[in-house]
PDB file of N, CA and C in Angstrom:
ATOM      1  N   UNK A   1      33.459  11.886   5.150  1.00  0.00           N
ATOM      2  CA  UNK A   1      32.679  11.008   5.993  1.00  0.00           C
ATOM      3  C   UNK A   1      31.494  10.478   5.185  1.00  0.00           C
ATOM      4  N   UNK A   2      31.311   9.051   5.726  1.00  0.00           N
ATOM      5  CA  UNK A   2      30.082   8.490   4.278  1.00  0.00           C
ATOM      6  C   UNK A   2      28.523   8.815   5.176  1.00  0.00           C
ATOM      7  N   UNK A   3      27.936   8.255   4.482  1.00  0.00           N
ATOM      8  CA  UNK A   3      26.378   8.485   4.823  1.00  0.00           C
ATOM      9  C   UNK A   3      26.336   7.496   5.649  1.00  0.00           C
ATOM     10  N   UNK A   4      25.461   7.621   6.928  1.00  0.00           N
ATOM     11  CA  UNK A   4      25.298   6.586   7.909  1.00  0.00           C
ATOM     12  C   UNK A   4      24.581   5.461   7.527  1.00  0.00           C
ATOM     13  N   UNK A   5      23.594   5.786   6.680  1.00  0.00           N
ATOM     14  CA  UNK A   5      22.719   4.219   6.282  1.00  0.00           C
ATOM     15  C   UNK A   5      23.819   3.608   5.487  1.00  0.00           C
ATOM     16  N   UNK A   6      24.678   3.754   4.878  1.00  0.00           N
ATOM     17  CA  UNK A   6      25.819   3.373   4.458  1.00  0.00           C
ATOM     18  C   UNK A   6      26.822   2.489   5.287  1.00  0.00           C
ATOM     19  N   UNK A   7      26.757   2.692   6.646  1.00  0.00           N
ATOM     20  CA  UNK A   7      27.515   2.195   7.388  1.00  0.00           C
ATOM     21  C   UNK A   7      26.914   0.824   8.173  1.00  0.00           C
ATOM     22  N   UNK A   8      28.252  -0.008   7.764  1.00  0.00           N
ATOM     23  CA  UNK A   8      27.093  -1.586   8.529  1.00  0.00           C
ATOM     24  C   UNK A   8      26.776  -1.414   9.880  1.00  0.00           C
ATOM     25  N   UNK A   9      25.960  -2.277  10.547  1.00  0.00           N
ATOM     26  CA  UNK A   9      25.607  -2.116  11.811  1.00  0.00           C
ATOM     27  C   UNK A   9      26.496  -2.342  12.921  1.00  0.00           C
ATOM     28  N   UNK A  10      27.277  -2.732  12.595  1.00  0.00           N
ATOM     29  CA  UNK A  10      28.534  -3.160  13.749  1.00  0.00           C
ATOM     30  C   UNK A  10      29.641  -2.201  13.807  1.00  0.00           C
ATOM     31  N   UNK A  11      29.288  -0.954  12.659  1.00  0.00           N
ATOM     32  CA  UNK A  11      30.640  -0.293  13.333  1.00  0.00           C
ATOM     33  C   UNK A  11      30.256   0.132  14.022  1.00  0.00           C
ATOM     34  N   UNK A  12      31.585   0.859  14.669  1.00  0.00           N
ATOM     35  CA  UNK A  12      31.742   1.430  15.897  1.00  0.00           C
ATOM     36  C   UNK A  12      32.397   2.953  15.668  1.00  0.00           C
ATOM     37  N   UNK A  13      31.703   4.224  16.339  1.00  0.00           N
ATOM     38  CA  UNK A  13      31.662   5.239  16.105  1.00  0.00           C
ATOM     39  C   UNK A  13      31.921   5.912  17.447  1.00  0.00           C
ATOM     40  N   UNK A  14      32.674   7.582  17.325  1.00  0.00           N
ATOM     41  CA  UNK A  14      33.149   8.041  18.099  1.00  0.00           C
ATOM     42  C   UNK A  14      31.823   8.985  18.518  1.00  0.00           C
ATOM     43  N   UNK A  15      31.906   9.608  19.800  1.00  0.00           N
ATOM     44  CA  UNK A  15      31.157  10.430  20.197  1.00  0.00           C
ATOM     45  C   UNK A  15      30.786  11.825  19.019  1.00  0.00           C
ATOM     46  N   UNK A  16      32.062  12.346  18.271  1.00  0.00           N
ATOM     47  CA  UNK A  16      32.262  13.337  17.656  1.00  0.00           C
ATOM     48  C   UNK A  16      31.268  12.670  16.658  1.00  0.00           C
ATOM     49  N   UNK A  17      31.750  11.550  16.034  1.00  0.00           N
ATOM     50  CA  UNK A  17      30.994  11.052  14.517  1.00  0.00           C
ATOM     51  C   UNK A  17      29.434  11.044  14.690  1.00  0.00           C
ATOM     52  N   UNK A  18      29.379  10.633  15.585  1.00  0.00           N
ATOM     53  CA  UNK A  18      27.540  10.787  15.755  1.00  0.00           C
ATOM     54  C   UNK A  18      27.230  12.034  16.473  1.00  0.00           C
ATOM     55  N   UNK A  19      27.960  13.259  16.806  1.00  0.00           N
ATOM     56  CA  UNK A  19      27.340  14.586  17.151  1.00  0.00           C
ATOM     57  C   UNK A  19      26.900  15.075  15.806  1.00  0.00           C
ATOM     58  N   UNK A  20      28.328  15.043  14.704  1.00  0.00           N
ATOM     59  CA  UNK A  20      28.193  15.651  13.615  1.00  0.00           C
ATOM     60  C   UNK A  20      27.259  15.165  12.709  1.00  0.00           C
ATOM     61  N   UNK A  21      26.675  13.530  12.710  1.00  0.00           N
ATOM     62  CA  UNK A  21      25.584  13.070  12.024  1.00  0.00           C
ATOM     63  C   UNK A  21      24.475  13.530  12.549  1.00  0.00           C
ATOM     64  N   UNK A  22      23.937  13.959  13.838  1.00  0.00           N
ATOM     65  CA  UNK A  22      23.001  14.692  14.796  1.00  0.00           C
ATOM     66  C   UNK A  22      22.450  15.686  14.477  1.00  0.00           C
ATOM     67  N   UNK A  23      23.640  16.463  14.053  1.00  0.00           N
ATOM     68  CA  UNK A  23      24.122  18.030  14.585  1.00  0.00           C
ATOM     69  C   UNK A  23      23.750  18.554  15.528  1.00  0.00           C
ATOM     70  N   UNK A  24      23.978  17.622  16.473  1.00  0.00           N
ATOM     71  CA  UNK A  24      24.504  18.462  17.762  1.00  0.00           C
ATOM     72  C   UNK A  24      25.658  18.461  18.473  1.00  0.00           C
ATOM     73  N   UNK A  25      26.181  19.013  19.539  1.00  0.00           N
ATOM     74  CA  UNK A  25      27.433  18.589  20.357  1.00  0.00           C
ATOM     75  C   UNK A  25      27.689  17.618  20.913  1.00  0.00           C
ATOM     76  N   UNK A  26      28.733  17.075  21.118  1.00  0.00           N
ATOM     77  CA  UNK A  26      29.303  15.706  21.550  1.00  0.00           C
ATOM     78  C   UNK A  26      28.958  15.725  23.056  1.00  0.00           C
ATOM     79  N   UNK A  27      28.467  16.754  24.092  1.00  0.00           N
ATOM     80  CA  UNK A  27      28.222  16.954  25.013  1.00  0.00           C
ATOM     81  C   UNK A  27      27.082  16.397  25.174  1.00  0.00           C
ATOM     82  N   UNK A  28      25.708  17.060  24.334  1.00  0.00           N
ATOM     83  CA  UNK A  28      24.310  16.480  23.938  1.00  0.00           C
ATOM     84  C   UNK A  28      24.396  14.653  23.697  1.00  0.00           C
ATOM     85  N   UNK A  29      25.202  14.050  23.292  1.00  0.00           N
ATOM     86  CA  UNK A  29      25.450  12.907  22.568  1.00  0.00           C
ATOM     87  C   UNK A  29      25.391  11.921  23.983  1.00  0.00           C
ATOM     88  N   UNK A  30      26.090  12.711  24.797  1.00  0.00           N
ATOM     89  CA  UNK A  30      26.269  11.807  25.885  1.00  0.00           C
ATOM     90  C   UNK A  30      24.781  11.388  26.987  1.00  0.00           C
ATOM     91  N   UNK A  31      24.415  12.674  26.862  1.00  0.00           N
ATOM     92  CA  UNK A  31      23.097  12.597  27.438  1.00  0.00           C
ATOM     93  C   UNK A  31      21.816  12.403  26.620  1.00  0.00           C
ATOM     94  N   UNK A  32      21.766  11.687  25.364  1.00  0.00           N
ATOM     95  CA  UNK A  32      20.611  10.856  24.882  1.00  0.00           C
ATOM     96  C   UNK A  32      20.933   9.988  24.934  1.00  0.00           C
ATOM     97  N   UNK A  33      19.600   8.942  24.951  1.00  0.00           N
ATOM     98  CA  UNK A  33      19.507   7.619  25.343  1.00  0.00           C
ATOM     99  C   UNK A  33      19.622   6.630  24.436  1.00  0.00           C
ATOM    100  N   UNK A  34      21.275   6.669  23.926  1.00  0.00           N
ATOM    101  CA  UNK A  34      21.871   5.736  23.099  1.00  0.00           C
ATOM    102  C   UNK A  34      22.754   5.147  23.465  1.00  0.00           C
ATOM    103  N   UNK A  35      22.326   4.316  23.576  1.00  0.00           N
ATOM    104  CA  UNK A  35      23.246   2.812  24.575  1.00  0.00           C
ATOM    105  C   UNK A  35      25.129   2.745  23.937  1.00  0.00           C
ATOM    106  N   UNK A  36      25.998   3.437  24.713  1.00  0.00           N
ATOM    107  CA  UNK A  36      27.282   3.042  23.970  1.00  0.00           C
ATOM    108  C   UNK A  36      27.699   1.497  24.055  1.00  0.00           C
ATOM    109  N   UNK A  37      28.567   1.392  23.392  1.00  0.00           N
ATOM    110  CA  UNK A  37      29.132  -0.594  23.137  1.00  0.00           C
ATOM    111  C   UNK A  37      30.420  -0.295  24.334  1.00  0.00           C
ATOM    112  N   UNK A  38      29.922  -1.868  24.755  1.00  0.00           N
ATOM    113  CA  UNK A  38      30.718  -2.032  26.218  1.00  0.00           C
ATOM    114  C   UNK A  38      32.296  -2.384  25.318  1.00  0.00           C
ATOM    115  N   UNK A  39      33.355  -0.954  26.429  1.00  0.00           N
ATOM    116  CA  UNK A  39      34.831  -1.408  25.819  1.00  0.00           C
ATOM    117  C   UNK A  39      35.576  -1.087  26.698  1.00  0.00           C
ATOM    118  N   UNK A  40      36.643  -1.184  26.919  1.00  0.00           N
ATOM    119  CA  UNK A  40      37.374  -0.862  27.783  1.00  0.00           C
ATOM    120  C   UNK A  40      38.263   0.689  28.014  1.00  0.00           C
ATOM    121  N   UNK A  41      38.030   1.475  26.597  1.00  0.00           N
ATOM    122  CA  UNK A  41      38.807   2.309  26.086  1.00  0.00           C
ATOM    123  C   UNK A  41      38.177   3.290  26.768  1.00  0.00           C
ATOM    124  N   UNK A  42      38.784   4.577  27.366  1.00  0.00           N
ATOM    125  CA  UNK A  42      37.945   6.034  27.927  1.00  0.00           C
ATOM    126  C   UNK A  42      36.994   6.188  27.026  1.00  0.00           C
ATOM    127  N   UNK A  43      36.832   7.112  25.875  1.00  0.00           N
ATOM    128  CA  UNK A  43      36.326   7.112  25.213  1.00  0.00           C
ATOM    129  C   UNK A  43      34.944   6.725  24.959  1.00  0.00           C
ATOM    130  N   UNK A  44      34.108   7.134  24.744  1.00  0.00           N
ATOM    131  CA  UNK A  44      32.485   6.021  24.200  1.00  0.00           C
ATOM    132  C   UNK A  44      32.796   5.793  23.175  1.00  0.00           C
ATOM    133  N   UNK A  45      32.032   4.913  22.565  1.00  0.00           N
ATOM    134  CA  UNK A  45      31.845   4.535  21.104  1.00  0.00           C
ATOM    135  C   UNK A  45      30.419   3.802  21.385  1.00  0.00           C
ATOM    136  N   UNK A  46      29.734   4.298  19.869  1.00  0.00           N
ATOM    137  CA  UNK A  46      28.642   3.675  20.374  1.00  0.00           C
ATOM    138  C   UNK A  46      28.526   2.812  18.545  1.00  0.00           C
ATOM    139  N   UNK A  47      27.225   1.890  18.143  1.00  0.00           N
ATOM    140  CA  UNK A  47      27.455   0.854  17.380  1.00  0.00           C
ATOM    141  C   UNK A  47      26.424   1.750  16.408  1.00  0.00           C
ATOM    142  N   UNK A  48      26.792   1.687  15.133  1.00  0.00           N
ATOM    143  CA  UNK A  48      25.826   2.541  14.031  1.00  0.00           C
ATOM    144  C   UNK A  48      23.869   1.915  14.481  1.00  0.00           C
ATOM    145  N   UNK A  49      23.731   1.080  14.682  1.00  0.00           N
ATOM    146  CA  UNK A  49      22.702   0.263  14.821  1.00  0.00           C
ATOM    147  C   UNK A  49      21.744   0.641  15.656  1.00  0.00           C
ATOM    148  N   UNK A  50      22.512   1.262  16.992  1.00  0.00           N
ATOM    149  CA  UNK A  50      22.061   1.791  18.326  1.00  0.00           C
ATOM    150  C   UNK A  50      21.666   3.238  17.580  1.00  0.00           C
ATOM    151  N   UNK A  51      22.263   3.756  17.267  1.00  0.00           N
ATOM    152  CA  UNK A  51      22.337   5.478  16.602  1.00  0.00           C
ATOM    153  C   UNK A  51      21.106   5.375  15.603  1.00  0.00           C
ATOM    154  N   UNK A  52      20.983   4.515  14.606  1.00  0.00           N
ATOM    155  CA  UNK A  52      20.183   4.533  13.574  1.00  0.00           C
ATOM    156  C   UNK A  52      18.471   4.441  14.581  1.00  0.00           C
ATOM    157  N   UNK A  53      18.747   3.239  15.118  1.00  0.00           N
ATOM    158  CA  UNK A  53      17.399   3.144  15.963  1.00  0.00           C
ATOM    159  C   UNK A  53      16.767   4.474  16.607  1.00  0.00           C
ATOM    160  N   UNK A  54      17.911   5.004  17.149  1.00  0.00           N
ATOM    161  CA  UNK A  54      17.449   6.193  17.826  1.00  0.00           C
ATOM    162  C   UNK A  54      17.182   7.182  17.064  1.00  0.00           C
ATOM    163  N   UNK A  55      17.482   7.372  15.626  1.00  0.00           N
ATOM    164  CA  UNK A  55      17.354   8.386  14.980  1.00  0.00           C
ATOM    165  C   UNK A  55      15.655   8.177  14.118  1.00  0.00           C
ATOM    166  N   UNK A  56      15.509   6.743  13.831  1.00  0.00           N
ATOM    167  CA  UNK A  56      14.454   5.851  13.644  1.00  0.00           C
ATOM    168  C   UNK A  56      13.246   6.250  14.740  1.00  0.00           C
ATOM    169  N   UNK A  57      13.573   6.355  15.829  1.00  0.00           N
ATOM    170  CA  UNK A  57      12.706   6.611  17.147  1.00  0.00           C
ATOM    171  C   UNK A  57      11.798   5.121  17.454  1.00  0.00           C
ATOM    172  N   UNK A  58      13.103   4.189  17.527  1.00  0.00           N
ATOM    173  CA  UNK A  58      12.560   2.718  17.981  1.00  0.00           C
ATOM    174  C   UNK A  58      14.046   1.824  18.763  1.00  0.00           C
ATOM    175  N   UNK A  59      13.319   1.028  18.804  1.00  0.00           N
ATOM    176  CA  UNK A  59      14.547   0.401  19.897  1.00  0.00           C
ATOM    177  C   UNK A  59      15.420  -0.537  19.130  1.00  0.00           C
ATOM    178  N   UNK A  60      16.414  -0.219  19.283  1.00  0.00           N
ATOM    179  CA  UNK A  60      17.375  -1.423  18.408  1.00  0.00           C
ATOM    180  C   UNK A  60      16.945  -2.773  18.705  1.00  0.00           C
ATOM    181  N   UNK A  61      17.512  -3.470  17.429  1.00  0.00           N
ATOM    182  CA  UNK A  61      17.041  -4.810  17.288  1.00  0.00           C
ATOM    183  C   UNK A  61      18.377  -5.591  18.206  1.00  0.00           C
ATOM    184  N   UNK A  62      18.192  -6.686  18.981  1.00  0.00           N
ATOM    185  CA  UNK A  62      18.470  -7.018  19.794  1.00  0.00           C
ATOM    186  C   UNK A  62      19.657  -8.149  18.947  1.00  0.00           C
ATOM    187  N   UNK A  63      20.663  -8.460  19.459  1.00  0.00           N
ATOM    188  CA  UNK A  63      21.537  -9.557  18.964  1.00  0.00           C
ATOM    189  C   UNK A  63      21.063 -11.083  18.677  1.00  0.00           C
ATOM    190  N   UNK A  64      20.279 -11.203  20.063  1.00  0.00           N
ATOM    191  CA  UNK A  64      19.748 -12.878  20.099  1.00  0.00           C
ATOM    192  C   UNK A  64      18.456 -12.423  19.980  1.00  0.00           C
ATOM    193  N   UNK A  65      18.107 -13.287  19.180  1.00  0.00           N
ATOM    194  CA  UNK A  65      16.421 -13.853  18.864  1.00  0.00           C
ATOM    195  C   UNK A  65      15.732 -14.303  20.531  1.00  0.00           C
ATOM    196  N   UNK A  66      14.961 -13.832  20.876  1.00  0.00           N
ATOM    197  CA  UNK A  66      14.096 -14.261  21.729  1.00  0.00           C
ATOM    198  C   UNK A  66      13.385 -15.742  21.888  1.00  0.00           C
ATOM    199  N   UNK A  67      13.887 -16.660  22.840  1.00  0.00           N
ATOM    200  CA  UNK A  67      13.569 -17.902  23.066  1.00  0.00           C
ATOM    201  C   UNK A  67      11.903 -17.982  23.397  1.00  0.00           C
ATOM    202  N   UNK A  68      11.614 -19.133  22.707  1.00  0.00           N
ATOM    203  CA  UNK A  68      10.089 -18.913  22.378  1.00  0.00           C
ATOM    204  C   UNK A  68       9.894 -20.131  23.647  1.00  0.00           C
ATOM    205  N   UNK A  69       9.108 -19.967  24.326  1.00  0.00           N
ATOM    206  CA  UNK A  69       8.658 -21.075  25.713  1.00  0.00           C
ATOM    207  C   UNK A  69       7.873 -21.934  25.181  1.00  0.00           C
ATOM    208  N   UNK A  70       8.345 -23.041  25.288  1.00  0.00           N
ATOM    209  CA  UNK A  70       6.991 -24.071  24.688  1.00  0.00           C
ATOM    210  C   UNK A  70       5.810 -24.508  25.408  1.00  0.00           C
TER     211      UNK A  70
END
């Protein structure tokens, strides 16, 4: 398994892959406040980007740029 800053921001990771980058249980994983990526599959998956932020202790950077009001 590679190093997470290694990993671009768009993948997509299993509950297990980010317990074991944690080290904690995949149980714990579910109940911190890391936004999983909307899919259709049982499963969570959440996006390296979301994980990094949280490990960062800041809020992920958002997709769209914020519309500036003139």
């Amino acid at each position: 398994m590679t190093d997470l800053s290694a990993m671009p921001d768009d993948a997509l990771l299993t509950t297990r892959e980010v317990a074991k980058w944690l080290g904690v249980s995949a149980k714990s994983v579910l109940r911190m406040p890391i936004k999983p990526a909307a899919m259709r599959s049982r499963e969570r998956r959440f996006l390296a980007r979301e994980v990094k932020a949280y490990i960062l202790g800041r809020p992920a950077p958002s997709r769209m740029p914020l519309r500036r009001m003139a």
